[in-house]
Protein backbone atom coordinates (compact mmCIF):
# COMPACT_ATOMS: atom_id res chain seq x y z
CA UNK A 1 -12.49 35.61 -15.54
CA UNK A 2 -10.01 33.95 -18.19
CA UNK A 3 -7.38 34.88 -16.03
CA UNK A 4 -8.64 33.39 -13.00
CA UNK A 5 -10.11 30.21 -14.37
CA UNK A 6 -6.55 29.50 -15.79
CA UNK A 7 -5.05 30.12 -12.33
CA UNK A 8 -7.28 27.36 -11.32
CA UNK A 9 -6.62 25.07 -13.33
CA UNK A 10 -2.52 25.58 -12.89
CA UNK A 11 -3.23 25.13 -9.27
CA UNK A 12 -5.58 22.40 -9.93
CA UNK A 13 -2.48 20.21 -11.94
CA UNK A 14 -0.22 21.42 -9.49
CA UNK A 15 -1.75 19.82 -6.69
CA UNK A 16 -2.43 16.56 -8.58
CA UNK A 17 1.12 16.42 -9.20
CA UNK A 18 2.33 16.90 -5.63
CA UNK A 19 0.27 14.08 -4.70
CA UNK A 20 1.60 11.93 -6.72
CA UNK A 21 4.89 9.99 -5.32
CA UNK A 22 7.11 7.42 -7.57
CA UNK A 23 7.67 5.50 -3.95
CA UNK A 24 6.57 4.57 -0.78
CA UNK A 25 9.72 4.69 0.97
CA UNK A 26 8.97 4.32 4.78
CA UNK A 27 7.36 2.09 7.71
CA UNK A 28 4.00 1.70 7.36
CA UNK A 29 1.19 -0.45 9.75
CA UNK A 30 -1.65 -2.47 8.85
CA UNK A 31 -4.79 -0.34 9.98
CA UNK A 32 -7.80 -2.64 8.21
CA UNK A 33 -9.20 -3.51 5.31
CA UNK A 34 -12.07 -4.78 3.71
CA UNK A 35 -11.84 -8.25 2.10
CA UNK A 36 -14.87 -9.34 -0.37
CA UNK A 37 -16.90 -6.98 1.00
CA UNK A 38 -16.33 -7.96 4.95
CA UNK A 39 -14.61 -5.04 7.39
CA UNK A 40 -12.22 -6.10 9.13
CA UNK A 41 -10.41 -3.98 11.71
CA UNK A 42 -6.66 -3.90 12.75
CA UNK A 43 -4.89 -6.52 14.53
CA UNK A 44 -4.91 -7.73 17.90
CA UNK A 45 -2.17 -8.86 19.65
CA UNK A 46 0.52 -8.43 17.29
CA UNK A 47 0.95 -5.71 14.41
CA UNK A 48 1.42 -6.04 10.70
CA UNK A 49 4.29 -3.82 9.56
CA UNK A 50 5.62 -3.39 6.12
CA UNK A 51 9.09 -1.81 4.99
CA UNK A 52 8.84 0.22 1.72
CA UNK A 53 12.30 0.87 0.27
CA UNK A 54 12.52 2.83 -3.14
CA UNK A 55 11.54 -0.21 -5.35
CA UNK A 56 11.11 -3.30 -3.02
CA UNK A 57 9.23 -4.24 0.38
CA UNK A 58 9.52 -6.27 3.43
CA UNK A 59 6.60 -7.25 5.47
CA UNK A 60 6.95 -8.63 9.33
CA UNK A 61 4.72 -9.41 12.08
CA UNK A 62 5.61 -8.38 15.83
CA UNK A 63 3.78 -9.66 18.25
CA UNK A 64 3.66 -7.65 21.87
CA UNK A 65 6.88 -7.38 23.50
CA UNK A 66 8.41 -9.81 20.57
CA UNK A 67 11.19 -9.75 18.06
CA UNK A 68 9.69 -8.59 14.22
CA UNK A 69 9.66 -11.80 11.83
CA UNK A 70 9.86 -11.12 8.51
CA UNK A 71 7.20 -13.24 6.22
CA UNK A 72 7.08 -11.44 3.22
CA UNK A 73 9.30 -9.58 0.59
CA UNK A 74 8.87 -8.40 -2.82
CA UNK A 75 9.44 -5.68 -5.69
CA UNK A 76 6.58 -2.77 -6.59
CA UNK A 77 6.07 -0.31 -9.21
CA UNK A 78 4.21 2.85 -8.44
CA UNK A 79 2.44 4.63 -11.71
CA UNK A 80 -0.02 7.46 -11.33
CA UNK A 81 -2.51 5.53 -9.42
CA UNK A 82 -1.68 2.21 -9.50
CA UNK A 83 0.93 0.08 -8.08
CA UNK A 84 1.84 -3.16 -8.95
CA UNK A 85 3.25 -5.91 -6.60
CA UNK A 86 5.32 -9.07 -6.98
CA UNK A 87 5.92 -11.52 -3.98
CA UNK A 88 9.58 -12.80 -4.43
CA UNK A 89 9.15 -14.27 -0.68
CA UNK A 90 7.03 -15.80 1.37
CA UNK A 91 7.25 -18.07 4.48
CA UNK A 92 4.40 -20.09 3.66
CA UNK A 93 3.35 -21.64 0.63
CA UNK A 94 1.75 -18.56 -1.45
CA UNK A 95 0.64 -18.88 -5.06
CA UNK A 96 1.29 -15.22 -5.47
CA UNK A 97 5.05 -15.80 -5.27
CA UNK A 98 5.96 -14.05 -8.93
CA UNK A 99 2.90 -13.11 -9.76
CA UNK A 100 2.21 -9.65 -10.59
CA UNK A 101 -0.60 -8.21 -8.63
CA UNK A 102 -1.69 -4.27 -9.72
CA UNK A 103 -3.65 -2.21 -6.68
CA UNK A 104 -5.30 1.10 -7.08
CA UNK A 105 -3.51 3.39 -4.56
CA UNK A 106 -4.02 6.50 -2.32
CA UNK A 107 -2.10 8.21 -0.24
CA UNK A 108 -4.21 10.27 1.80
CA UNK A 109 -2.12 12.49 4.60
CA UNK A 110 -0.71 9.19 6.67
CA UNK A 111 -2.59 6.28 4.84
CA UNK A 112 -1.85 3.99 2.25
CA UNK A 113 -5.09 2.43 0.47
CA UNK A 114 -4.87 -0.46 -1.60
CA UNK A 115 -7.40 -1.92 -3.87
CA UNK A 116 -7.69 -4.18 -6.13
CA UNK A 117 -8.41 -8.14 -6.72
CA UNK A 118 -5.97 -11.15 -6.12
CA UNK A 119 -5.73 -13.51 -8.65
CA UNK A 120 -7.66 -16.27 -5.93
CA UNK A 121 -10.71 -13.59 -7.23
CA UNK A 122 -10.88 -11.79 -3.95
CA UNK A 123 -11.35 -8.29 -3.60
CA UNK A 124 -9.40 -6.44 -1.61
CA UNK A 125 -9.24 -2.71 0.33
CA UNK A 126 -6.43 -2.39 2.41
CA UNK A 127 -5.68 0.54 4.91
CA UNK A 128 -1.87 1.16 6.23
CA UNK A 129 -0.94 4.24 8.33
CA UNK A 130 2.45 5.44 7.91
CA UNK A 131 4.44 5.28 11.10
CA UNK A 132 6.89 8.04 11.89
């Protein structure tokens, strides 16, 4: 019983660890989110897209049939289960420009979540599905 409880508990760590990534290198599409407490589904019309590289993102917007326009950029940190965000461009006027901004994160077979609060206070759940 010693035996198998230990096995368990190996496999148990095991799998914890192969969850966990140091990146989210890859394409990945806004799906949702929830935003103080309202649902809100994907987009219509045009598609959010973001570009992870190893240690920085790009985020664009493509509307149907259109070129993608880049409107975002920035730097993140992944640890354990949190991931931390800083804007380093924007193409509007964005008071999180430099600002650090720390999600919760899950990676759950294709999706990204995100959660956490913007310094504006809001709360935030965001859903992106990894595009192949």
């Amino acid at each position: 019983m010693k035996k198998l409880l230990t096995t368990a508990a190996a496999g148990l760590i095991l799998l914890t660890a192969c969850n966990y990534t140091n990146n989210l290198e890859g394409k990945w599409q806004y799906a949702g989110g929830i935003y103080n407490g309202k649902k809100e589904g994907g987009t219509e019309g045009y598609q959010l897209q973001r570009t992870y590289t190893d240690k920085q993102f790009e985020a664009f917007m493509i509307e149907d049939g259109g070129a993608p326009q880049k409107y975002q950029a920035g730097d993140y940190n992944l640890s354990k289960d949190s991931c931390t965000e800083t804007e380093t461009f924007s193409t509007q006027p964005s008071k999180l420009t430099g600002v650090a901004v720390h999600y919760n994160y899950k990676l759950k077979n294709d999706t990204l979540t995100l959660t956490g609060k913007l310094p504006t206070g809001m709360q935030v759940e965001e859903y992106w599905t990894k595009l192949k």
